[in-house]
Protein backbone atom coordinates (compact mmCIF):
# COMPACT_ATOMS: atom_id res chain seq x y z
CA UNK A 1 -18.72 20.62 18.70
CA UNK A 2 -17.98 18.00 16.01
CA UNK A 3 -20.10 15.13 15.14
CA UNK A 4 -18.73 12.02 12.81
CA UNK A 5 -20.42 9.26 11.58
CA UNK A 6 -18.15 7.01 9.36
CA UNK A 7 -19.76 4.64 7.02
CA UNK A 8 -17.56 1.75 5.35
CA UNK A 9 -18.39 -1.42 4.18
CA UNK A 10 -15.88 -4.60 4.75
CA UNK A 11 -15.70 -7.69 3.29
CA UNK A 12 -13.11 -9.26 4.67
CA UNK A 13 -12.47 -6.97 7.72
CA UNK A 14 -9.95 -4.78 6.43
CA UNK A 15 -12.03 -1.16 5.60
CA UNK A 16 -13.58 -2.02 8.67
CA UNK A 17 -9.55 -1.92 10.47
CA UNK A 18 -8.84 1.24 8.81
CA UNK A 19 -12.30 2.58 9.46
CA UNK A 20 -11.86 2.07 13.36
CA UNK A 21 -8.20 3.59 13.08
CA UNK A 22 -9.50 6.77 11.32
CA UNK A 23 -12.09 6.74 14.37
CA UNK A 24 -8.85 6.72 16.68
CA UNK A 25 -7.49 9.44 15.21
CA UNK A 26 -10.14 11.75 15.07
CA UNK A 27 -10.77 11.05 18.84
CA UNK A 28 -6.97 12.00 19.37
CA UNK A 29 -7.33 15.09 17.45
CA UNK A 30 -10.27 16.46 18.94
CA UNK A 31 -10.70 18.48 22.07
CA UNK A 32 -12.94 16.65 25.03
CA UNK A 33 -15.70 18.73 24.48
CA UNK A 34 -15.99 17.54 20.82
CA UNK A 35 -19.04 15.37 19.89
CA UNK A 36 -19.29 11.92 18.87
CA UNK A 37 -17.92 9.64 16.46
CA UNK A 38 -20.10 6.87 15.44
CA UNK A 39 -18.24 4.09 13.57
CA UNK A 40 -21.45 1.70 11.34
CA UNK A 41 -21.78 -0.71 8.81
CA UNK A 42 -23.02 0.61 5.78
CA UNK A 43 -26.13 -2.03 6.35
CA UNK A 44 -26.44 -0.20 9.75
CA UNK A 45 -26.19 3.34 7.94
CA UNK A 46 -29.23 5.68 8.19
CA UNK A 47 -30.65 6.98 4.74
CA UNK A 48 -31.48 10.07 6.43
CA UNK A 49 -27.95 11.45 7.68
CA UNK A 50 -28.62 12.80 11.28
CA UNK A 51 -28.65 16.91 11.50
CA UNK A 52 -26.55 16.96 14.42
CA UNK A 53 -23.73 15.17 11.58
CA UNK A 54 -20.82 17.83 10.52
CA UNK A 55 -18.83 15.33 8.92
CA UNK A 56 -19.72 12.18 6.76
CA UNK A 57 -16.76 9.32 6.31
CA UNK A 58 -17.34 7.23 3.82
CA UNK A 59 -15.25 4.38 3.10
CA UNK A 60 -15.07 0.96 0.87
CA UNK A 61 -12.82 -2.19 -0.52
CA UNK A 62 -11.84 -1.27 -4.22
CA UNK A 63 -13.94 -3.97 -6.18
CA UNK A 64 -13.30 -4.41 -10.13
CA UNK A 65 -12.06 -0.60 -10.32
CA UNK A 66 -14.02 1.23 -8.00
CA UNK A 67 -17.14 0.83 -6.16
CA UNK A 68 -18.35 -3.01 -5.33
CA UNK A 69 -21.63 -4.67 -7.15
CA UNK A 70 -23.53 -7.29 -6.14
CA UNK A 71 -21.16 -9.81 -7.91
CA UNK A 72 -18.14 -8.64 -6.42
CA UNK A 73 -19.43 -9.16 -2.89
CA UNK A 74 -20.61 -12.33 -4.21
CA UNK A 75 -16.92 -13.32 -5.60
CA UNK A 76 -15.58 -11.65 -2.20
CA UNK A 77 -17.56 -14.74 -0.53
CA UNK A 78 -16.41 -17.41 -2.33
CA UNK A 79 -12.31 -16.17 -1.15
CA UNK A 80 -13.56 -16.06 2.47
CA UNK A 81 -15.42 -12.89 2.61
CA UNK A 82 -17.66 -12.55 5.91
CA UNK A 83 -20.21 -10.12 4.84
CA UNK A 84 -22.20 -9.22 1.49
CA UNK A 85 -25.32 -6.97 2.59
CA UNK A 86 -25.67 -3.75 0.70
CA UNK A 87 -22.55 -2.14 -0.54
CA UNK A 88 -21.88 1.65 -0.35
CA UNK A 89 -22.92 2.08 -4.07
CA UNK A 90 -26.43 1.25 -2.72
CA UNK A 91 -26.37 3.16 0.28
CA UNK A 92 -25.16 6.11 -1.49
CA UNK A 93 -28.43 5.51 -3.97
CA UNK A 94 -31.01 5.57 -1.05
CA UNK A 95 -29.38 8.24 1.12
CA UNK A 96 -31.35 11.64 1.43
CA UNK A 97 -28.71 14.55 0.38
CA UNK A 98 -27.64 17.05 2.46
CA UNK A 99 -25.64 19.34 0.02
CA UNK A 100 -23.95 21.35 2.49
CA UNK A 101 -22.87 18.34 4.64
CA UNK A 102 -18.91 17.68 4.55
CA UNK A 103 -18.52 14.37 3.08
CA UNK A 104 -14.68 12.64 2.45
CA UNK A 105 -14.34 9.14 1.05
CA UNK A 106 -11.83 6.95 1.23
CA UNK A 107 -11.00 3.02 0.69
CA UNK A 108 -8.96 -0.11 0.59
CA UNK A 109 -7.19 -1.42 -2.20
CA UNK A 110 -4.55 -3.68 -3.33
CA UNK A 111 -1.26 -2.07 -3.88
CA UNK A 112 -0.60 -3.30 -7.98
CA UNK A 113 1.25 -0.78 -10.31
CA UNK A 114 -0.36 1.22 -12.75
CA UNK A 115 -4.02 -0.63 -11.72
CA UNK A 116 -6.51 2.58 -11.83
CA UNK A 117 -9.67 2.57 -9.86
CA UNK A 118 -10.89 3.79 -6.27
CA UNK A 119 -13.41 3.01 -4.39
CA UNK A 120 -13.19 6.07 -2.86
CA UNK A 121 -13.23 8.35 -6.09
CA UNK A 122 -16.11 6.22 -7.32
CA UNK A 123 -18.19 6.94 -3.94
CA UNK A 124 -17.13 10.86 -3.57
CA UNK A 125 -18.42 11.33 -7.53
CA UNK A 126 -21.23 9.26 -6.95
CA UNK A 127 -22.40 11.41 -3.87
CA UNK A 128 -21.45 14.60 -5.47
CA UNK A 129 -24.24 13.58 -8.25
CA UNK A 130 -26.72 12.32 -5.44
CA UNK A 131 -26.66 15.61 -4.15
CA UNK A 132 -23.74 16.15 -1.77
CA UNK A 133 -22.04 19.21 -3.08
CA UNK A 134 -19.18 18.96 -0.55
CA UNK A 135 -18.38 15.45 -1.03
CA UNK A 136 -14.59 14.28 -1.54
CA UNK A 137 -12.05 11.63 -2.40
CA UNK A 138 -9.97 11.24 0.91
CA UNK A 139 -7.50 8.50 1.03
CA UNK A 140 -6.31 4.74 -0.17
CA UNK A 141 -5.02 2.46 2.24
CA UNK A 142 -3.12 -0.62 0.93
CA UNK A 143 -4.37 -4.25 2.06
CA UNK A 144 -2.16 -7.09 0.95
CA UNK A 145 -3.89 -9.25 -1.94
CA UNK A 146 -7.83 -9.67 -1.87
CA UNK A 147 -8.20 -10.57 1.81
CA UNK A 148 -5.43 -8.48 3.22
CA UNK A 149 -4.55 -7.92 5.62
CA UNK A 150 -3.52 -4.20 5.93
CA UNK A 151 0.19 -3.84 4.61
CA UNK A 152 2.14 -2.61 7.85
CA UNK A 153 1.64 1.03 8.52
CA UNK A 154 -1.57 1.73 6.88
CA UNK A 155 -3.24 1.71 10.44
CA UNK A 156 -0.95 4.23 11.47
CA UNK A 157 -1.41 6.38 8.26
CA UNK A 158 -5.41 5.43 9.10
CA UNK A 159 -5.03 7.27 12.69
CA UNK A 160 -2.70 10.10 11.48
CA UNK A 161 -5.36 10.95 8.60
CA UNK A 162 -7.86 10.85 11.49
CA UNK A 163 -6.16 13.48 13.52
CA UNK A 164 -5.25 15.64 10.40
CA UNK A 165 -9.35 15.39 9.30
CA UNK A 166 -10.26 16.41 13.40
CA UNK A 167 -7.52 19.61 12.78
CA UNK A 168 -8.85 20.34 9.25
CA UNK A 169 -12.55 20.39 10.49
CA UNK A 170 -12.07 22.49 13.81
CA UNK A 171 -10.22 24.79 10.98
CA UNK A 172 -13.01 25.13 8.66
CA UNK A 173 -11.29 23.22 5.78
CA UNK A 174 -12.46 19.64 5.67
């Protein structure tokens, strides 16, 4: 039995894309006897992670080099953004540990050479000092300029990540 829950916050709908895609794959990778995979909003995330939980996704848009603020999602709205509730740097600041909890991150960016920054290395260091021992930085997936969309193939990559996390976590290595 495997429970997900995969957290990601979207501005402009892309993390959300890849986010559902990773869901995909882990539901192709997994036996039918597997638990669930719950897919939320970070502004829909629970601060206490439920117990039944064996693996944490967390995902993000790269904002400014990593992790987005309050002005970013701000910015993010005056290109066309949708949302700008709490971001996962919040979340990950009111979010009750569980150290032994597997956590990988991952996020969208845009694809510009030698530009450093993750969202997803920001949120995996920024758990492991909240608390979550086992936290990790997972994957980028490219999005094409600010409001993307996803550069072709990413989804796929999204849903062949999600059936390589379902084989690594029925093996014990996730």
């Amino acid at each position: 039995m495997m429970n997900v829950l995969i957290v990601h916050e979207s501005m402009f709908g892309n993390t959300r894309t890849i986010a559902s895609a990773v869901a995909d794959g882990l539901h192709q990778g997994r036996s039918p006897d597997d638990g669930a995979v719950r897919l939320v909003h970070v502004d829909d995330a629970p601060t206490v992670i439920p117990a039944d939980v064996d693996l944490l996704l967390v995902g993000g848009p790269t904002h400014a080099l990593g992790m987005t603020r309050p002005r970013t999602r701000q910015d993010a709205l005056t290109q066309g953004a949708t949302a700008a509730g709490q971001g996962v740097r919040e979340w990950i600041q009111a979010v009750t540990p569980r150290p032994e909890l597997r956590v990988v991150t991952f996020d969208t960016r845009v694809h510009v050479t030698m530009l450093p920054g993750s969202a997803a290395n920001a949120a995996a260091r920024a758990l492991r000092r909240r608390g979550f021992d086992r936290a990790q930085r997972g994957e980028s997936f490219w999005v094409q300029g600010t409001p993307g969309p996803v550069v072709a193939g990413e989804l796929d990559r999204a849903r062949d990540w999600g059936v390589e996390l379902a084989t690594r976590v029925r093996q014990g290595v996730a």
